[in-house]
C-alpha atoms as a PDB file:
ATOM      1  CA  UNK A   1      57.312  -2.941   9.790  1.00  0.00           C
ATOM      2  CA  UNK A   2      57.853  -0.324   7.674  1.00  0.00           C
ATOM      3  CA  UNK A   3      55.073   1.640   9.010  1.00  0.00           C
ATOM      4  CA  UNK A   4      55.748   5.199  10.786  1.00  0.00           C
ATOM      5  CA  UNK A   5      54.742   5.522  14.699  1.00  0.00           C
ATOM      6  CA  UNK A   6      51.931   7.965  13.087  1.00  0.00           C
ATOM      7  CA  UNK A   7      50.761   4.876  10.833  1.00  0.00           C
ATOM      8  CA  UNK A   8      50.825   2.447  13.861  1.00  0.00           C
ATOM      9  CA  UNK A   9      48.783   4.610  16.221  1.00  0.00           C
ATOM     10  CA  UNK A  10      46.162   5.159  13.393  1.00  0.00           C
ATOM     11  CA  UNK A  11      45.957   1.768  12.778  1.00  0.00           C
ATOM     12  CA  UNK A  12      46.028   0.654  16.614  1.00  0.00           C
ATOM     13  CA  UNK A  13      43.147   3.077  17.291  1.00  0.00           C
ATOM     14  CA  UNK A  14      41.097   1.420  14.518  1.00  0.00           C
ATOM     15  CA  UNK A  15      41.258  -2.080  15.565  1.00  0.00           C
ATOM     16  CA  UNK A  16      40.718  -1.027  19.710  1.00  0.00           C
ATOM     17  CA  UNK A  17      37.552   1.264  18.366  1.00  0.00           C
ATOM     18  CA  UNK A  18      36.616  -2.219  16.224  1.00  0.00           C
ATOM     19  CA  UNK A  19      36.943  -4.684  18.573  1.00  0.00           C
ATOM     20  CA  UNK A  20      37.234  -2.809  22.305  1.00  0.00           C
ATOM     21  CA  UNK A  21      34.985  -0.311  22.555  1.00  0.00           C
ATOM     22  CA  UNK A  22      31.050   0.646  21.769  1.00  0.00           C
ATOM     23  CA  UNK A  23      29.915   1.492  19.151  1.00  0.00           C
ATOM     24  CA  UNK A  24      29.445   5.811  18.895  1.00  0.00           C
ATOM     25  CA  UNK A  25      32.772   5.631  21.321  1.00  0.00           C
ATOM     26  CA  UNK A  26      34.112   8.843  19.942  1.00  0.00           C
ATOM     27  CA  UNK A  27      36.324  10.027  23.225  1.00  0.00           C
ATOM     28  CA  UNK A  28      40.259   9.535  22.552  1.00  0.00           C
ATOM     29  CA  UNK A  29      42.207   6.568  23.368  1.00  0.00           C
ATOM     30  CA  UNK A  30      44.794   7.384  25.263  1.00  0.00           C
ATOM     31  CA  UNK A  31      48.455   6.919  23.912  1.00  0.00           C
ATOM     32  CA  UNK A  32      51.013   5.358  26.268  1.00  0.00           C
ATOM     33  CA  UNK A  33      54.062   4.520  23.948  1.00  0.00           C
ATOM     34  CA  UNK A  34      55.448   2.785  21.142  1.00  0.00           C
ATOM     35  CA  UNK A  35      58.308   0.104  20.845  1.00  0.00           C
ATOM     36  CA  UNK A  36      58.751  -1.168  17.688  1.00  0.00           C
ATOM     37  CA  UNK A  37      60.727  -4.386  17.421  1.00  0.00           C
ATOM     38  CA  UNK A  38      62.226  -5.448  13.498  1.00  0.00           C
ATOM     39  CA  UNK A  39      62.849  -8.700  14.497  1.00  0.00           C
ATOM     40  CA  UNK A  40      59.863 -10.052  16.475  1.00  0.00           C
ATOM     41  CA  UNK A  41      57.017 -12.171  15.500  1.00  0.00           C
ATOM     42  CA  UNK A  42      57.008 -12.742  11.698  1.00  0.00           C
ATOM     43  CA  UNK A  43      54.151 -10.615  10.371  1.00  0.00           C
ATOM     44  CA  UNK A  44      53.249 -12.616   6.780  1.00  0.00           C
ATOM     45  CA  UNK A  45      53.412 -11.188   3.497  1.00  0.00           C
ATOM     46  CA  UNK A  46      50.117 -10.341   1.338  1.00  0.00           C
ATOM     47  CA  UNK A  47      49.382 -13.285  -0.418  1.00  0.00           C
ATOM     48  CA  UNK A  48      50.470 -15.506   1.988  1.00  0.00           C
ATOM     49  CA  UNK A  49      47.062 -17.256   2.484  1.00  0.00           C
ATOM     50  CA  UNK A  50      46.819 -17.657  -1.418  1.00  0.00           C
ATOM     51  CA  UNK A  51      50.481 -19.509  -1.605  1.00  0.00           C
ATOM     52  CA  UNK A  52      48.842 -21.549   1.421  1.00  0.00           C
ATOM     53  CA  UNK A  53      45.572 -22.549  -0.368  1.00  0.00           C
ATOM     54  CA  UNK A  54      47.581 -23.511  -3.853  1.00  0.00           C
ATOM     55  CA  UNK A  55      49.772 -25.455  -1.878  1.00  0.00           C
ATOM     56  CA  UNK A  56      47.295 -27.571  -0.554  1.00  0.00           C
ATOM     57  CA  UNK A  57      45.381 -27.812  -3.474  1.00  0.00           C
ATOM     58  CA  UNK A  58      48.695 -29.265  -4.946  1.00  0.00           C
ATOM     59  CA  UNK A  59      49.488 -31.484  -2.212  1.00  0.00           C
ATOM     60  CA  UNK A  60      49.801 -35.107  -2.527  1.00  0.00           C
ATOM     61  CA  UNK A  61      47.612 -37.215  -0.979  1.00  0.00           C
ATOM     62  CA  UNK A  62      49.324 -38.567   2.064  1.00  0.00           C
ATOM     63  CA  UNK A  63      51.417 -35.882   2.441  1.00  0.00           C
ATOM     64  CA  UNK A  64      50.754 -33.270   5.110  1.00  0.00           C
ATOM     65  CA  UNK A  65      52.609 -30.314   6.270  1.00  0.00           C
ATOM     66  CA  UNK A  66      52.178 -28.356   9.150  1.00  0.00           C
ATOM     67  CA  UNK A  67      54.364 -25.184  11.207  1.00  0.00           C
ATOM     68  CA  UNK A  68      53.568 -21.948  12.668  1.00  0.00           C
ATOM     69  CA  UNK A  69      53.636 -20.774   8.582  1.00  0.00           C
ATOM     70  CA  UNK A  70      49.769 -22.319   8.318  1.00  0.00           C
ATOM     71  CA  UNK A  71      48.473 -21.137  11.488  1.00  0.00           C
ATOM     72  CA  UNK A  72      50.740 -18.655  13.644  1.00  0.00           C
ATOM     73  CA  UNK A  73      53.285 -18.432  15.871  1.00  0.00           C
ATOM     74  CA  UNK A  74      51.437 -18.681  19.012  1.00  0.00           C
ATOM     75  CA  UNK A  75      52.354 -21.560  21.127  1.00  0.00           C
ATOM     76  CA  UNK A  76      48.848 -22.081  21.536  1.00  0.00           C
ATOM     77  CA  UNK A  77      48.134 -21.937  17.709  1.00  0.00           C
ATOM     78  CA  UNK A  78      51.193 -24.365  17.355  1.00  0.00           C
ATOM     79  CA  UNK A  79      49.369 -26.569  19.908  1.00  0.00           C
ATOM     80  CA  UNK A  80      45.955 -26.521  18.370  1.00  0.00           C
ATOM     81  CA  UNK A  81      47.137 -26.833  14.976  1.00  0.00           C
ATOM     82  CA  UNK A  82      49.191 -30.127  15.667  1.00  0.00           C
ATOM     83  CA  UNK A  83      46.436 -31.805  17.708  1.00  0.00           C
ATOM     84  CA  UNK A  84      43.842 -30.999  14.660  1.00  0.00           C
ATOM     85  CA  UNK A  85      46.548 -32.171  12.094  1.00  0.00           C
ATOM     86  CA  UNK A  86      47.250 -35.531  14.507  1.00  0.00           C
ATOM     87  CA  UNK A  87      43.463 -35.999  13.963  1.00  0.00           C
ATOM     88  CA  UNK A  88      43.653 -35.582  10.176  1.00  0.00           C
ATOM     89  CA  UNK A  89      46.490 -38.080  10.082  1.00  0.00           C
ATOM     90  CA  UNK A  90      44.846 -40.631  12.149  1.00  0.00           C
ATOM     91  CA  UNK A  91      42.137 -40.512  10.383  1.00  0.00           C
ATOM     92  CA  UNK A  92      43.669 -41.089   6.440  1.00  0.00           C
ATOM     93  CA  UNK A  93      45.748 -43.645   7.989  1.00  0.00           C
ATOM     94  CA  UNK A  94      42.543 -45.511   9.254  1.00  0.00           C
ATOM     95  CA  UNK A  95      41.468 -45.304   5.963  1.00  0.00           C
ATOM     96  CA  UNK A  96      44.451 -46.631   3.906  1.00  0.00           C
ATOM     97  CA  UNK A  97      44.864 -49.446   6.937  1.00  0.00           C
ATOM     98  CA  UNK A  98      41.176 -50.815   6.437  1.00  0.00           C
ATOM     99  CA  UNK A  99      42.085 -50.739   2.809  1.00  0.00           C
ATOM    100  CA  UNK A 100      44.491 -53.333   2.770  1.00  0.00           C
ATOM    101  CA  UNK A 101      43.150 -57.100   1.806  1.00  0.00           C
ATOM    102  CA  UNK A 102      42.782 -59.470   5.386  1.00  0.00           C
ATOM    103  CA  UNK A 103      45.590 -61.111   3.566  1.00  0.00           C
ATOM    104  CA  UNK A 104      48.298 -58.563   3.279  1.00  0.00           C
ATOM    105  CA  UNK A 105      47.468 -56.952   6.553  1.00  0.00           C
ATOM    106  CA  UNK A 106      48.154 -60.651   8.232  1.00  0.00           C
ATOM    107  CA  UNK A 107      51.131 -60.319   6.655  1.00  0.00           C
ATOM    108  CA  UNK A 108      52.333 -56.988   7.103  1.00  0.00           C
ATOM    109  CA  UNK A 109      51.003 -57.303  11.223  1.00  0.00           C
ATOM    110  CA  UNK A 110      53.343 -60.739  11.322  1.00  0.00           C
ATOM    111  CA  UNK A 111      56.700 -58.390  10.516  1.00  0.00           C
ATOM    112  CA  UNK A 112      56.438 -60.294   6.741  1.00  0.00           C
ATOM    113  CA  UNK A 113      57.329 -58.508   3.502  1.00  0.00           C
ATOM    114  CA  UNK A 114      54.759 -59.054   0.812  1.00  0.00           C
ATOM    115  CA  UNK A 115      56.257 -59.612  -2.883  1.00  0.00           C
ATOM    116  CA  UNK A 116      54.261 -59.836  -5.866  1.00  0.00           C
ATOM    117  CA  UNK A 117      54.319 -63.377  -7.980  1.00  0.00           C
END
């Protein structure tokens, strides 16, 4: 971050008074220290969501992309974003599967490599 230790603290005591604390809180919170660390977590850019949304607006079908870009870095996020990704796959793959003429499936299930006449 770029931001100064003033900067941080400001913006640290925004988010605990947010989410934390009651409402009309107006006491201080109390300031133990700051470390900052350049090279942590990867904090995205602004914008990010928008190159995310055009990118899977311009995604083929069939294709699917996943990574702690889409969701976070989190193990946890990692975690839940595969096993909801899984599902999505599962389920177009069902689709294209039941698709497929009795025929050609026959075929294809026997090890057989359909040609056209």
């Amino acid at each position: 971050t770029n931001n100064t230790h003033k900067e941080i603290y400001k913006q640290c005591d925004q988010d605990i008074r947010k989410v934390l604390l009651k409402d009309g809180w107006d006491g201080e919170v109390k300031k133990l220290g700051i470390r900052v660390w350049p090279t942590a977590i990867p904090q995205y850019e602004k914008g990010h969501l928008d190159v995310l949304e055009n990118i899977q607006k311009n995604c083929p079908s069939g294709l699917f992309l996943g990574g702690n870009y889409k969701t976070g870095v989190a193990f946890g996020d990692c975690v839940d974003f595969g096993i909801q990704e899984a599902k999505k796959i599962s389920s177009y793959l069902k689709k294209k599967v039941a698709a497929i003429p009795a025929g050609e499936l026959a075929t294809a299930k026997a090890g057989k490599v359909a040609t056209a006449a």
